[in-house]
PDB file of N, CA and C in Angstrom:
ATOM      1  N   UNK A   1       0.831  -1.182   0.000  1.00  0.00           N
ATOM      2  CA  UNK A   1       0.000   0.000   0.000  1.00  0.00           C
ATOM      3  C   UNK A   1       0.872   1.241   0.000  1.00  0.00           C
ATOM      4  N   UNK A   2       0.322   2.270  -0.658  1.00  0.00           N
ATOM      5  CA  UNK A   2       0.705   3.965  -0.634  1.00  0.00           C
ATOM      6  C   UNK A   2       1.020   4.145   0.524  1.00  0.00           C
ATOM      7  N   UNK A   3       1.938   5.251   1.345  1.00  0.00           N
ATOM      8  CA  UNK A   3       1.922   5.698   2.534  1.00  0.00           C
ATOM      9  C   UNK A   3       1.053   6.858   2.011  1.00  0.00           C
ATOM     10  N   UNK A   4       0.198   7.290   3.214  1.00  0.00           N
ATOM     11  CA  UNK A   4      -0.788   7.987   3.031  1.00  0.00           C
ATOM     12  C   UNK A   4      -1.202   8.988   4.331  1.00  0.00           C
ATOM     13  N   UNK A   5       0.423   8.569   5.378  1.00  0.00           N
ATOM     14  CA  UNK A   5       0.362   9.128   6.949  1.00  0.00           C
ATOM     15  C   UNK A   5       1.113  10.207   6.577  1.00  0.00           C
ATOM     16  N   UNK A   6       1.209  12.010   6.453  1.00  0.00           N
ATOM     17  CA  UNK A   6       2.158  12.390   6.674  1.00  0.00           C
ATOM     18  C   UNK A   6       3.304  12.425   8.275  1.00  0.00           C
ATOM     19  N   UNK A   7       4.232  13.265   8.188  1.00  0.00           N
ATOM     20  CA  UNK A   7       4.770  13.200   9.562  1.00  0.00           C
ATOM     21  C   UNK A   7       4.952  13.843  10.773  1.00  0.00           C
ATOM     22  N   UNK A   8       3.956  14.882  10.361  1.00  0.00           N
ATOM     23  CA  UNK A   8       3.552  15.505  11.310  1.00  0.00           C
ATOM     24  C   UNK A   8       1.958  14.327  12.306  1.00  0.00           C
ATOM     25  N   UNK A   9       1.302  14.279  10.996  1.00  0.00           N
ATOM     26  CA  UNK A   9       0.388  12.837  11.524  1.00  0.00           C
ATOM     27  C   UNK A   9       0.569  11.761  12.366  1.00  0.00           C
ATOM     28  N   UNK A  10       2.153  11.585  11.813  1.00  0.00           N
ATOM     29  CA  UNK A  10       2.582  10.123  12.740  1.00  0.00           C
ATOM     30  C   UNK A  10       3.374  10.495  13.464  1.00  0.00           C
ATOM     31  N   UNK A  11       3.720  11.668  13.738  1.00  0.00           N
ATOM     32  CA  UNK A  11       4.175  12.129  15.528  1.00  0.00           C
ATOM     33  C   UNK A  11       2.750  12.005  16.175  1.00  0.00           C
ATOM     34  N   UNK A  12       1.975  12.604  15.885  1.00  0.00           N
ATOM     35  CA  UNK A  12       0.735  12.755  17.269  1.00  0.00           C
ATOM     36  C   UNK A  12       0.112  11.276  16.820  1.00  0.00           C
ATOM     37  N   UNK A  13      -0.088  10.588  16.136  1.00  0.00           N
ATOM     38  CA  UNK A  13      -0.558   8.685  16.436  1.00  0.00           C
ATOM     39  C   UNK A  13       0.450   8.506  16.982  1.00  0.00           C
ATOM     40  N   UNK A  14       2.074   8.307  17.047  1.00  0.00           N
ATOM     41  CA  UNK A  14       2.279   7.803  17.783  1.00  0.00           C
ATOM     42  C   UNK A  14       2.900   8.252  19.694  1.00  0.00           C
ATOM     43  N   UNK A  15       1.958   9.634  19.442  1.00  0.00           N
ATOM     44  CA  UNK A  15       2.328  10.699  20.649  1.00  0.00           C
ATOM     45  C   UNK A  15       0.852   9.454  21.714  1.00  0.00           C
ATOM     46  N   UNK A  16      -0.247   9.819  20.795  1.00  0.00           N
ATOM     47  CA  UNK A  16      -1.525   9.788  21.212  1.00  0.00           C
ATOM     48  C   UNK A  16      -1.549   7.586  21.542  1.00  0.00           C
ATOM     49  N   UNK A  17      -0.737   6.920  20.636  1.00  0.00           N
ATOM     50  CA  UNK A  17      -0.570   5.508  20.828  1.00  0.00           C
ATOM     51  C   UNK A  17       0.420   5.390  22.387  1.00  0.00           C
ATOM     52  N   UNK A  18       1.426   5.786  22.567  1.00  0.00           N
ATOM     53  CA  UNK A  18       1.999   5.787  23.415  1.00  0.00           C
ATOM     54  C   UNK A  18       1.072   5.819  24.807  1.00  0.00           C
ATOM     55  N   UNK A  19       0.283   7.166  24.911  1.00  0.00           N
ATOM     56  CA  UNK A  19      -0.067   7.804  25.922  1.00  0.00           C
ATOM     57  C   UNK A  19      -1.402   6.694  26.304  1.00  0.00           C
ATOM     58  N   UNK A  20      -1.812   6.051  25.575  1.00  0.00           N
ATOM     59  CA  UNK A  20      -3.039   5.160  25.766  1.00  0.00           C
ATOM     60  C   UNK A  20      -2.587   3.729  26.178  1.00  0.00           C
ATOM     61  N   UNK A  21      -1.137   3.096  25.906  1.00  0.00           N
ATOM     62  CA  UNK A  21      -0.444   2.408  26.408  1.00  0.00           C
ATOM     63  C   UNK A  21      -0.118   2.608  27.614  1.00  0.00           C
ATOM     64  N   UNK A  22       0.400   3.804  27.774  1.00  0.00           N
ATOM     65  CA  UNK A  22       0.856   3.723  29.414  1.00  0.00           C
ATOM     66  C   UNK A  22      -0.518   3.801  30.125  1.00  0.00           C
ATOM     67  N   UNK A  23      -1.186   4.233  29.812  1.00  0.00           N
ATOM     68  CA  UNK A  23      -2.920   4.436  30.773  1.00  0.00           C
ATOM     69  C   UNK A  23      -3.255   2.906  30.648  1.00  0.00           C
ATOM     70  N   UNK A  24      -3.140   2.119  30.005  1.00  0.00           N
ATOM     71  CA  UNK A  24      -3.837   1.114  30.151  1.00  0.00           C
ATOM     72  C   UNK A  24      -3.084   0.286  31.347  1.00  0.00           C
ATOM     73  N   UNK A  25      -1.837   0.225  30.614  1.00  0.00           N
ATOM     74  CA  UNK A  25      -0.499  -0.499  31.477  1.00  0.00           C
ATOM     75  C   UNK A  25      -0.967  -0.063  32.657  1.00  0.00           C
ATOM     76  N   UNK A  26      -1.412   1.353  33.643  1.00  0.00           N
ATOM     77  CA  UNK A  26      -1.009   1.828  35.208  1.00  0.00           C
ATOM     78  C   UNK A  26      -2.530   1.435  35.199  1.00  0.00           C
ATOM     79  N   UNK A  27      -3.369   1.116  34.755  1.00  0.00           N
ATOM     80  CA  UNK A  27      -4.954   0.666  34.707  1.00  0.00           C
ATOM     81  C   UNK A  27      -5.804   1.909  35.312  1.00  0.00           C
ATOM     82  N   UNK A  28      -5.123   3.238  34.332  1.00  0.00           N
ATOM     83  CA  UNK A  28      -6.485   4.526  34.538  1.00  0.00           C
ATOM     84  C   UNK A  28      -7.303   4.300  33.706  1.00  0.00           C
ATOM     85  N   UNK A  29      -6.906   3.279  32.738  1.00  0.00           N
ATOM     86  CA  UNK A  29      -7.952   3.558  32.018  1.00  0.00           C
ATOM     87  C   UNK A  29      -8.691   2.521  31.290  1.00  0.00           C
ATOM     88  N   UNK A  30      -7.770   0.902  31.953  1.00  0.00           N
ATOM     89  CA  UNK A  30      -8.112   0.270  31.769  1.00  0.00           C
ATOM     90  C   UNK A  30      -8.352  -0.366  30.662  1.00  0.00           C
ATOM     91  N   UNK A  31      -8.855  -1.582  29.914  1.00  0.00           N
ATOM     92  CA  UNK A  31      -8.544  -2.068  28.847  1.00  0.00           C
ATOM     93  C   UNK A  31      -8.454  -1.486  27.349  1.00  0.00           C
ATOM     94  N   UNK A  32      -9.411  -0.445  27.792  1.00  0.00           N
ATOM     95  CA  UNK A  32      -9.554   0.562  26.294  1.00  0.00           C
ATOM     96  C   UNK A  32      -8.333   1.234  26.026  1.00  0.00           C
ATOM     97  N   UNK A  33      -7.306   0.798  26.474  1.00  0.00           N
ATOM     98  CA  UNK A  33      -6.505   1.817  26.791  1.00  0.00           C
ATOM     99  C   UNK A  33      -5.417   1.334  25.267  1.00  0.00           C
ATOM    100  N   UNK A  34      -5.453  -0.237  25.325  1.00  0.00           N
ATOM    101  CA  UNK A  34      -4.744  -0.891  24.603  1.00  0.00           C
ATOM    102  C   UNK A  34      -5.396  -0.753  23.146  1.00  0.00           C
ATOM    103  N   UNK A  35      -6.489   0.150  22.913  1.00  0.00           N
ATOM    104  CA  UNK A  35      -6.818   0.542  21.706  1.00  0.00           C
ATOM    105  C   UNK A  35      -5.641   1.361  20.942  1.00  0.00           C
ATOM    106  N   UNK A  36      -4.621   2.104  21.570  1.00  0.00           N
ATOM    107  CA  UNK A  36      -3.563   2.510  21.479  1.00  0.00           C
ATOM    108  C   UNK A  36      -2.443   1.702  20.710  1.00  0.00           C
ATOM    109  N   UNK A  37      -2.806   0.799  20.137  1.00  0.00           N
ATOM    110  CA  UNK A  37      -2.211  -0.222  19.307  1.00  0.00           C
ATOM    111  C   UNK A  37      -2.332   0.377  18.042  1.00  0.00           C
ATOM    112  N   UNK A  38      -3.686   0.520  17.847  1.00  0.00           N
ATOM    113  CA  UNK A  38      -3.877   0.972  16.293  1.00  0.00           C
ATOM    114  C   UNK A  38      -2.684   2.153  16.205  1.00  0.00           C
ATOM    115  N   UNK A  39      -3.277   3.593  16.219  1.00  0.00           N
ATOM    116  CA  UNK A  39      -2.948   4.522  16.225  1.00  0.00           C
ATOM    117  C   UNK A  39      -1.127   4.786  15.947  1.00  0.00           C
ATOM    118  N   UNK A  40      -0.454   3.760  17.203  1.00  0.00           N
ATOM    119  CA  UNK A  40       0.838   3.314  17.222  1.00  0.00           C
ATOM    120  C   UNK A  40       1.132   2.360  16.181  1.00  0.00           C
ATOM    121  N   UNK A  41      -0.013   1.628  15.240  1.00  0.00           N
ATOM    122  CA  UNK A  41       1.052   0.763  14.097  1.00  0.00           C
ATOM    123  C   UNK A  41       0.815   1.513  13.383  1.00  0.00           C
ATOM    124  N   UNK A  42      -0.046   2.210  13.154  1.00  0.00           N
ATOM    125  CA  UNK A  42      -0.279   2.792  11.708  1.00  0.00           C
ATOM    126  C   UNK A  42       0.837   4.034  11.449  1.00  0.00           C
ATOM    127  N   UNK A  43       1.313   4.605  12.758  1.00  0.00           N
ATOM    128  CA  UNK A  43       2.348   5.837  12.881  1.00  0.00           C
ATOM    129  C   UNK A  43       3.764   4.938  12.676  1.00  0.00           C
ATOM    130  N   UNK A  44       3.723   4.185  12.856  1.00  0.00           N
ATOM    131  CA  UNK A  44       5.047   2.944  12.433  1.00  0.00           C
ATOM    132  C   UNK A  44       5.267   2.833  11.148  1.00  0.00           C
ATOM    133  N   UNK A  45       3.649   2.248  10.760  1.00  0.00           N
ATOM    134  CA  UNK A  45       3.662   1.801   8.685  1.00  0.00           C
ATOM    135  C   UNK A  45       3.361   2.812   8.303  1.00  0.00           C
ATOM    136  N   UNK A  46       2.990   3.975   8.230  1.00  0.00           N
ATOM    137  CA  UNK A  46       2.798   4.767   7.290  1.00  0.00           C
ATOM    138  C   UNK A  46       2.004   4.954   6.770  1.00  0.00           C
ATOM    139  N   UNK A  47       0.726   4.455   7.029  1.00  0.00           N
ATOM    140  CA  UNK A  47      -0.518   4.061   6.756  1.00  0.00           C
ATOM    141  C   UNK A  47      -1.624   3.710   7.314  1.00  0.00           C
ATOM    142  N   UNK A  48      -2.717   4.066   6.985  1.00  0.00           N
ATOM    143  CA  UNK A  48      -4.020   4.440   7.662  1.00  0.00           C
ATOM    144  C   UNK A  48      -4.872   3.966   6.531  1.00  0.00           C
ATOM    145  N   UNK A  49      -5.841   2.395   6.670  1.00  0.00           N
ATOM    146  CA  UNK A  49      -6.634   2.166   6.197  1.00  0.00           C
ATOM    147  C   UNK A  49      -7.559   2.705   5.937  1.00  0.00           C
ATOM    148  N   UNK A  50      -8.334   3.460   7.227  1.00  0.00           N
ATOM    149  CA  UNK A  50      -9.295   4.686   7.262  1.00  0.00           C
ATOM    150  C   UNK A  50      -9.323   5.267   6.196  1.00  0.00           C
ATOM    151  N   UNK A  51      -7.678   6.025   6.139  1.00  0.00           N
ATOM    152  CA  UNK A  51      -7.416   6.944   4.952  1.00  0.00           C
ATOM    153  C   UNK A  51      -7.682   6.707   3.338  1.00  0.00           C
ATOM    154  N   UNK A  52      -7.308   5.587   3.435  1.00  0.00           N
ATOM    155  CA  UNK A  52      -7.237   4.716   1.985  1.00  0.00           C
ATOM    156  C   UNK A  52      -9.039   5.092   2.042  1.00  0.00           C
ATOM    157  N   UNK A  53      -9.701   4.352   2.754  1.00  0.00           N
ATOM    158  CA  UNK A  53     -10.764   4.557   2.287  1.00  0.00           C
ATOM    159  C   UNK A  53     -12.098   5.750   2.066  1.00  0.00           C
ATOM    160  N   UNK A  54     -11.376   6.478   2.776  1.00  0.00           N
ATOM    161  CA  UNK A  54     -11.854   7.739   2.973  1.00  0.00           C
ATOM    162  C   UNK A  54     -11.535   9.200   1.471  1.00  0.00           C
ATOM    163  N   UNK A  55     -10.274   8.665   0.976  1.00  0.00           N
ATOM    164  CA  UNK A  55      -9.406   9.175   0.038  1.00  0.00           C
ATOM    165  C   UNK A  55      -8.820  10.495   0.614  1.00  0.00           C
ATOM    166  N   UNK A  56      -8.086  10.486   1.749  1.00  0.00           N
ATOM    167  CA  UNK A  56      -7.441  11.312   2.926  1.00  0.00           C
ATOM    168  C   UNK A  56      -5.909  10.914   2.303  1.00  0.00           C
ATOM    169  N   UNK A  57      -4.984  12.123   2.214  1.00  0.00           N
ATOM    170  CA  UNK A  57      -3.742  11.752   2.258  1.00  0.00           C
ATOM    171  C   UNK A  57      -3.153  12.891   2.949  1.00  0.00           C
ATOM    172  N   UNK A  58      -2.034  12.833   3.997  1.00  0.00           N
ATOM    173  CA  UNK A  58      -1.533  13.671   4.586  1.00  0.00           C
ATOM    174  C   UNK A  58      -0.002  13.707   4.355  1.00  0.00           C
ATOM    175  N   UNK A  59       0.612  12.562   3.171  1.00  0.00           N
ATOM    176  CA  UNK A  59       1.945  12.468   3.212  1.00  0.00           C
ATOM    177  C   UNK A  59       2.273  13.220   2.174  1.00  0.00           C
ATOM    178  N   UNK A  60       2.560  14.367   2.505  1.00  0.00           N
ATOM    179  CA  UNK A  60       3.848  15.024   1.193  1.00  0.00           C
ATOM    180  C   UNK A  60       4.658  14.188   0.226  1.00  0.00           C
ATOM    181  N   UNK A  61       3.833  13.690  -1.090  1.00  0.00           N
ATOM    182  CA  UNK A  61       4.982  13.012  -1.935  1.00  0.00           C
ATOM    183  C   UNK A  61       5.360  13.309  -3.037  1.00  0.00           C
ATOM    184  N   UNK A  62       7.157  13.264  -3.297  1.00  0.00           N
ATOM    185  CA  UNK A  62       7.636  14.136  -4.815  1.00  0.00           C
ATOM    186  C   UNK A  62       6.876  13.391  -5.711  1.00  0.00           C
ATOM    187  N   UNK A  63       6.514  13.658  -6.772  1.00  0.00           N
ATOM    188  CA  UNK A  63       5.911  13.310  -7.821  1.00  0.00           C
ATOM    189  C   UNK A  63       6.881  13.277  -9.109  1.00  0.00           C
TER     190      UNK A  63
END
């Protein structure tokens, strides 16, 4: 697949993946917390299914 995350995008998924990991881990917030998975792979791959289907692109690419 296209990368379709720019990188300003995949600082805050994986600002916002992080921060839902540790909440789950100290249990403020309990299991939802590990929803923080997504957010954190997709800021990893570069890519956001959502996006694909939505036709959203945030990655700056040379052409």
């Amino acid at each position: 697949m296209k990368a379709n995350v720019g990188s300003v995008d995949r600082l805050l998924r994986a600002g916002v993946g992080i921060v839902l990991i540790g909440l789950a881990l100290t249990g403020t917030i309990g299991a939802w917390g590990w929803i923080g998975l997504v957010p954190l792979a997709t800021a990893l791959v570069g890519v956001c299914p959502a996006y694909a289907l939505l036709g959203v692109n945030t990655c700056s690419t040379k052409k």
